[in-house]
N, C-alpha and C. Protein backbone atom coordinates (compact mmCIF):
# COMPACT_ATOMS: atom_id res chain seq x y z
N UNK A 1 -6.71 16.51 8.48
CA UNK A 1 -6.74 15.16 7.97
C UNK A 1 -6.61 15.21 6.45
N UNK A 2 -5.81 14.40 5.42
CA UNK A 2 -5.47 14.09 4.41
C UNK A 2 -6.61 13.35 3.77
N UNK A 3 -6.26 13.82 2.46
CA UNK A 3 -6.98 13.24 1.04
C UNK A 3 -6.52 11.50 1.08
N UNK A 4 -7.98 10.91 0.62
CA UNK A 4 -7.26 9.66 -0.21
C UNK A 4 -6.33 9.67 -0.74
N UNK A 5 -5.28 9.11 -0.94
CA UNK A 5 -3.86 9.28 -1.50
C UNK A 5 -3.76 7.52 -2.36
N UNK A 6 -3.57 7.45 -3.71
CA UNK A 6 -3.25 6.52 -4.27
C UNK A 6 -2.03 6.05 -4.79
N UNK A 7 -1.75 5.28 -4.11
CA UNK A 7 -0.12 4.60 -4.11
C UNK A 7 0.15 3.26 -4.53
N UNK A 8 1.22 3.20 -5.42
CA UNK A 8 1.97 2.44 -6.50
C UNK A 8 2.79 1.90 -6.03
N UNK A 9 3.17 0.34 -5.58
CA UNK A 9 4.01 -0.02 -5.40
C UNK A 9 4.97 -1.26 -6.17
N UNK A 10 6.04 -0.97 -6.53
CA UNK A 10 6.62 -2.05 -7.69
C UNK A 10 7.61 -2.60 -6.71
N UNK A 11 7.72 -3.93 -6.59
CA UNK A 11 8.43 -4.62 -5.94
C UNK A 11 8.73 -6.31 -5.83
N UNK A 12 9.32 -6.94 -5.35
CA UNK A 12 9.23 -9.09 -5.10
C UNK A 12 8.09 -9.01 -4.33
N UNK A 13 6.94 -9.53 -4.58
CA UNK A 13 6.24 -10.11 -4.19
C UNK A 13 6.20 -10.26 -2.87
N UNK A 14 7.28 -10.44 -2.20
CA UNK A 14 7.28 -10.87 -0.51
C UNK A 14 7.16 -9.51 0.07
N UNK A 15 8.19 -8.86 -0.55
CA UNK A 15 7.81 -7.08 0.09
C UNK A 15 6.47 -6.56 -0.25
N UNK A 16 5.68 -7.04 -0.94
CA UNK A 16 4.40 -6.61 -1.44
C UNK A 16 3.43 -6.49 0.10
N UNK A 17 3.71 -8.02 0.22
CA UNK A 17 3.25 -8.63 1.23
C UNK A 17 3.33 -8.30 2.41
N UNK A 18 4.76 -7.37 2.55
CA UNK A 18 5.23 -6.77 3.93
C UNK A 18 4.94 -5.55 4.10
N UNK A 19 4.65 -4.98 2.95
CA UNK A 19 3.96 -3.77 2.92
C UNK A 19 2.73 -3.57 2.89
N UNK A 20 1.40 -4.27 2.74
CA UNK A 20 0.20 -4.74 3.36
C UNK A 20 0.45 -4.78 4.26
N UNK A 21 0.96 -5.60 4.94
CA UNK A 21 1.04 -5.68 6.24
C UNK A 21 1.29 -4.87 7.31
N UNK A 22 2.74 -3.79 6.98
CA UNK A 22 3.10 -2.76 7.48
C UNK A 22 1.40 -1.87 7.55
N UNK A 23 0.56 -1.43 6.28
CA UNK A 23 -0.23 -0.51 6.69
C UNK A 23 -1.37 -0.79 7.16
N UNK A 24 -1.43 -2.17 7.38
CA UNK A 24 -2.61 -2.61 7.95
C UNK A 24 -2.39 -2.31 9.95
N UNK A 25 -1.17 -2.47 10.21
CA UNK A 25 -0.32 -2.51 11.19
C UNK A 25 -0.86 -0.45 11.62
N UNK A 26 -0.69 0.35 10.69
CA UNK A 26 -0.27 1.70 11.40
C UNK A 26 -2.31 1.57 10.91
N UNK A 27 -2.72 1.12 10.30
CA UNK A 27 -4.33 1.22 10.04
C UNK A 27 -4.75 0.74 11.99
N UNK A 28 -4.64 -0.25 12.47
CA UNK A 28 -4.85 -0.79 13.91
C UNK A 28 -4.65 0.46 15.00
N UNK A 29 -3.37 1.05 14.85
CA UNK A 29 -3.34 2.01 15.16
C UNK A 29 -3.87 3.57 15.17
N UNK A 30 -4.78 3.47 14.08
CA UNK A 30 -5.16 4.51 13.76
C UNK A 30 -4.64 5.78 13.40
N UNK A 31 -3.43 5.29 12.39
CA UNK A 31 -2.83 6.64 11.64
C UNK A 31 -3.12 6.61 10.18
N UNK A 32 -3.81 5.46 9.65
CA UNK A 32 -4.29 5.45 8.29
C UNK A 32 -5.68 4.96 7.92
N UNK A 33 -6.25 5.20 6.96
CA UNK A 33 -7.66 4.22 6.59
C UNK A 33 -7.60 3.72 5.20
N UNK A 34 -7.68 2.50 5.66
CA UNK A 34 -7.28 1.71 4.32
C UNK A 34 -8.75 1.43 3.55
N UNK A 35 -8.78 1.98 2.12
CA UNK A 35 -10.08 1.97 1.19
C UNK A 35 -9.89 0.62 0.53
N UNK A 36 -9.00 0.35 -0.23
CA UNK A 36 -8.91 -0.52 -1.09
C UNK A 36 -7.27 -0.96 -1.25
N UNK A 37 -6.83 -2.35 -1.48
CA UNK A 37 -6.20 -2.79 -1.81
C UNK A 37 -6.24 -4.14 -3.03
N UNK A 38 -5.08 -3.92 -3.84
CA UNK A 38 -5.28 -4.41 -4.97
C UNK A 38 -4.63 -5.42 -5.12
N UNK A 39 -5.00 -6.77 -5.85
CA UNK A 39 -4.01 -8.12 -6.36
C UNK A 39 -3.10 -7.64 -6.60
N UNK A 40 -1.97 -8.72 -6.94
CA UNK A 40 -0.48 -8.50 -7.25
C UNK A 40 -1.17 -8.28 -9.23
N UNK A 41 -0.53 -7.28 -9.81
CA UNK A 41 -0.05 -7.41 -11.14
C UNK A 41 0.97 -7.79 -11.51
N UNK A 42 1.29 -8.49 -12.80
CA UNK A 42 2.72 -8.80 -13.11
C UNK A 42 3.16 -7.47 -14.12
N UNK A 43 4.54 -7.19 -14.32
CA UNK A 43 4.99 -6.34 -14.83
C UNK A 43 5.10 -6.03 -16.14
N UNK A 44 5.64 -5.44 -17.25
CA UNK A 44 5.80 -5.71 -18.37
C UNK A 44 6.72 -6.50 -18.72
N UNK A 45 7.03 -7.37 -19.52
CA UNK A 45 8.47 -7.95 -20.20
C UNK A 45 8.47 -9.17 -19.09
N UNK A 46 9.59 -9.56 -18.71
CA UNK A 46 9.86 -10.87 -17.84
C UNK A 46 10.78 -10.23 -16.69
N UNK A 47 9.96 -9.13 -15.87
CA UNK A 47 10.46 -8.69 -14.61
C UNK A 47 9.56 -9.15 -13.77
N UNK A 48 10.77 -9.50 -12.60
CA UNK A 48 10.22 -10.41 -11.79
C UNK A 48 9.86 -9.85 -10.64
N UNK A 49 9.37 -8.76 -11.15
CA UNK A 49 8.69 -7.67 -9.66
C UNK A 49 7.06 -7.75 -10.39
N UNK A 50 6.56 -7.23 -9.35
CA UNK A 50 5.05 -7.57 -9.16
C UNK A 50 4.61 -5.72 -8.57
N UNK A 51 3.64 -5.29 -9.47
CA UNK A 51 2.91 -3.85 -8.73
C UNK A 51 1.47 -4.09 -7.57
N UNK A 52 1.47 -3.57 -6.96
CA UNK A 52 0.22 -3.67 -6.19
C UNK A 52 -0.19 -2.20 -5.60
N UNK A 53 -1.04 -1.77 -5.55
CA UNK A 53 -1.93 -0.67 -5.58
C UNK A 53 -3.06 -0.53 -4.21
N UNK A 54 -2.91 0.92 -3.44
CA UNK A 54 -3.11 1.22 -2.23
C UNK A 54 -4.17 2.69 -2.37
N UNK A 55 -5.38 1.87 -1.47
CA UNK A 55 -5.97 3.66 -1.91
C UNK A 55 -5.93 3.31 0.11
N UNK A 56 -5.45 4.65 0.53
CA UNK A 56 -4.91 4.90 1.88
C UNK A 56 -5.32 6.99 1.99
N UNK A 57 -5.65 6.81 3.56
CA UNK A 57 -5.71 8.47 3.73
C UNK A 57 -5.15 8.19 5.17
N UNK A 58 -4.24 9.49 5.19
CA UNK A 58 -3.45 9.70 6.14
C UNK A 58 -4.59 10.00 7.65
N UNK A 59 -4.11 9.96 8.86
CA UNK A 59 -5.39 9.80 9.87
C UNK A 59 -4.56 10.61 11.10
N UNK A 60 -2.76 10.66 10.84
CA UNK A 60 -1.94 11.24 11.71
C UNK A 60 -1.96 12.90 11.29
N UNK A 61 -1.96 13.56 12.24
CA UNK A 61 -1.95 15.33 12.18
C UNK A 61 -0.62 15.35 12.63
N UNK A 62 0.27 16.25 11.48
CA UNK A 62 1.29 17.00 11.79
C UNK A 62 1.51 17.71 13.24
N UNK A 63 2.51 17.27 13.93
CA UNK A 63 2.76 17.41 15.60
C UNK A 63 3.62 19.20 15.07
């Protein structure tokens, strides 16, 4: 079983959203454990992507 693993994601807002979702999805399943998830940040300058931040540990063993 895997380390907490902290993951960065820069993206539109809607994929933010779909990607929560996606690991909440394989979390039900029991291939991940989700610690913490973070608000949307806005980016530097006037980019219209948004970061959001994942503390996740892997729960699947290499077959």
């Amino acid at each position: 079983m895997g380390e907490i693993n902290d993951l960065r994601f820069t993206a539109p807002p809607e994929d933010l959203e779909r990607w929560e979702w996606f690991f909440k999805e394989m979390e039900k399943r029991g291939l991940i454990t989700i610690y913490e998830v973070s608000k949307l940040y806005d980016n530097r300058g006037d980019s219209k992507l948004k970061r959001k931040y994942f503390k996740v540990k892997l729960n699947a063993e290499e077959q």
